[in-house]
Protein backbone atom coordinates (compact mmCIF):
# COMPACT_ATOMS: atom_id res chain seq x y z
CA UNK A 1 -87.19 -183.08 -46.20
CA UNK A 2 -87.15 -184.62 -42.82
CA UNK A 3 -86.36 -187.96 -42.02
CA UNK A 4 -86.58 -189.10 -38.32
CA UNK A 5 -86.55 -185.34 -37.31
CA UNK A 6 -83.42 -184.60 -39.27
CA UNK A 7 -83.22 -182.28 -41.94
CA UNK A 8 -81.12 -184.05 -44.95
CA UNK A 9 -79.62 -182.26 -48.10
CA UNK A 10 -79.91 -183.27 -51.36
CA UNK A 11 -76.82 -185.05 -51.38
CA UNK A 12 -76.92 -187.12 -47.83
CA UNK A 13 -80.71 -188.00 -49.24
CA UNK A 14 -78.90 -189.79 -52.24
CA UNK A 15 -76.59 -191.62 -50.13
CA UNK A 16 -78.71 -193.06 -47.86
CA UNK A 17 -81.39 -194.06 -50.29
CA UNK A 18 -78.42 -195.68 -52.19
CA UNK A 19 -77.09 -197.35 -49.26
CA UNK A 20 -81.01 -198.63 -48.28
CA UNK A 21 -81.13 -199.96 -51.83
CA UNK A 22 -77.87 -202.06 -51.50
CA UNK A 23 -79.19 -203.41 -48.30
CA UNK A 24 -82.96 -204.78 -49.81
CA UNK A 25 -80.91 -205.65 -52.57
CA UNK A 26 -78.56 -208.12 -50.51
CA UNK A 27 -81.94 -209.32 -48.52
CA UNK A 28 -83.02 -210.19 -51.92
CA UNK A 29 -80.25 -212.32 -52.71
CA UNK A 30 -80.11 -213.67 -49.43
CA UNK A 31 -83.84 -214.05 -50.28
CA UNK A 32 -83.64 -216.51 -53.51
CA UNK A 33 -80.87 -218.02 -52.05
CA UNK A 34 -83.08 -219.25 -49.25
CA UNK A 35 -86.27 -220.09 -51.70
CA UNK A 36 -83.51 -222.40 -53.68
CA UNK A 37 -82.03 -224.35 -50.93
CA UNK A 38 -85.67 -225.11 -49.15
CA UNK A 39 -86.63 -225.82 -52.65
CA UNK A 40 -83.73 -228.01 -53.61
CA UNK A 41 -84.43 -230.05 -49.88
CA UNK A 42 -88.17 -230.05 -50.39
CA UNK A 43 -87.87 -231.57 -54.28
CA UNK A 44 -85.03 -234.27 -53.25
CA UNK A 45 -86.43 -235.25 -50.42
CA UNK A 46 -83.70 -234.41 -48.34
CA UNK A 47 -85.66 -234.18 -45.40
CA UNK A 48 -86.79 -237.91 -45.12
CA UNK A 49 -85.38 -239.99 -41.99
CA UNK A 50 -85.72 -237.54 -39.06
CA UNK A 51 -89.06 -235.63 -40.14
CA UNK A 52 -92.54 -237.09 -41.55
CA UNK A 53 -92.79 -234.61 -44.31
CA UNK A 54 -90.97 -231.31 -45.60
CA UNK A 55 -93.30 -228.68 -43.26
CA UNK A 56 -92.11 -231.09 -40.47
CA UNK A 57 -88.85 -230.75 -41.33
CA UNK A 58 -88.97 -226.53 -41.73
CA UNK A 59 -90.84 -226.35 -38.35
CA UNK A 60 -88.08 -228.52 -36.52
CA UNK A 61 -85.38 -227.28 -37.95
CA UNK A 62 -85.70 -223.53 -38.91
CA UNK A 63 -89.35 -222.62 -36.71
CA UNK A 64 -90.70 -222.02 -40.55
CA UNK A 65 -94.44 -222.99 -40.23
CA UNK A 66 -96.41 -224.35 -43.05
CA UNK A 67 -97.53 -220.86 -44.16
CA UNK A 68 -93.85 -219.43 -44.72
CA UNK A 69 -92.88 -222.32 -46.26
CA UNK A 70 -95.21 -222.45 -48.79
CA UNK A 71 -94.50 -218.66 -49.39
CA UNK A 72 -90.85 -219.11 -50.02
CA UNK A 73 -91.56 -221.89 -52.19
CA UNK A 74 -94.21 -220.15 -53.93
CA UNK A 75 -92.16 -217.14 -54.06
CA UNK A 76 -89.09 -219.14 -56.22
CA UNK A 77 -91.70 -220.19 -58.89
CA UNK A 78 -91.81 -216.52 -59.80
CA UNK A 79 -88.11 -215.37 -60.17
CA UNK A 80 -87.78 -211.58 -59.28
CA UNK A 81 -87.17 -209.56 -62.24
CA UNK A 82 -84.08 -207.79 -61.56
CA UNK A 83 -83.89 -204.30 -62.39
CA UNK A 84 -80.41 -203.35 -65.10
CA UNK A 85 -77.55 -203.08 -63.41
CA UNK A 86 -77.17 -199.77 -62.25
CA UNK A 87 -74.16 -199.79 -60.01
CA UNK A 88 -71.49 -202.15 -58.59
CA UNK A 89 -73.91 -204.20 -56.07
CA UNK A 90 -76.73 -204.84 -58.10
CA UNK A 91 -74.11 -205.79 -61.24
CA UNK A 92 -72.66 -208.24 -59.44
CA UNK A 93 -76.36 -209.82 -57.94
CA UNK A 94 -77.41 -209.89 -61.68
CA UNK A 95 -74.29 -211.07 -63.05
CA UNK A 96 -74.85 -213.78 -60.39
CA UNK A 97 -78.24 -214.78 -61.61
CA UNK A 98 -77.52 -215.49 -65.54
């Protein structure tokens, strides 16, 4: 199979889907993570003083317009089902979420 115009065995194919599925796995983390703390400022308020209102706030601060902040948001109502563990990465990212 070729993958960028390089012809990869069996064996390199493994490794570098494995390694690709570490990094989306991190990103989702990373992902959650992100949901949870807008979440966490947009529920408490947190925002109040310098900004109007919570889109305010995400604009200022982070250049997050209204439509990406009602994705993340949206996105944390739905928790991401985790697949089983099924090495030492994604163990530890669902060991981290119980």
């Amino acid at each position: 199979m070729k993958e960028g115009g390089v012809v990869l065995d069996y064996a390199a194919r493994e490794i570098t889907l494995r390694q690709c599925e570490a990094i989306i796995q991190e990103g989702l983390d990373a992902m959650y993570k992100v949901d949870r703390a807008l979440s966490i400022i947009n529920e408490m308020a947190l925002y109040t003083g310098k900004n109007e209102s919570f889109e305010a706030y995400c604009q200022a601060k982070w250049n997050i317009g209204e439509k990406h902040n009602h994705l993340f948001i949206k996105g944390l109502q739905k928790e991401p089902a985790l697949p089983q563990p099924q090495n030492n990465i994604t163990r530890r990212i669902y060991e981290s979420r119980k």
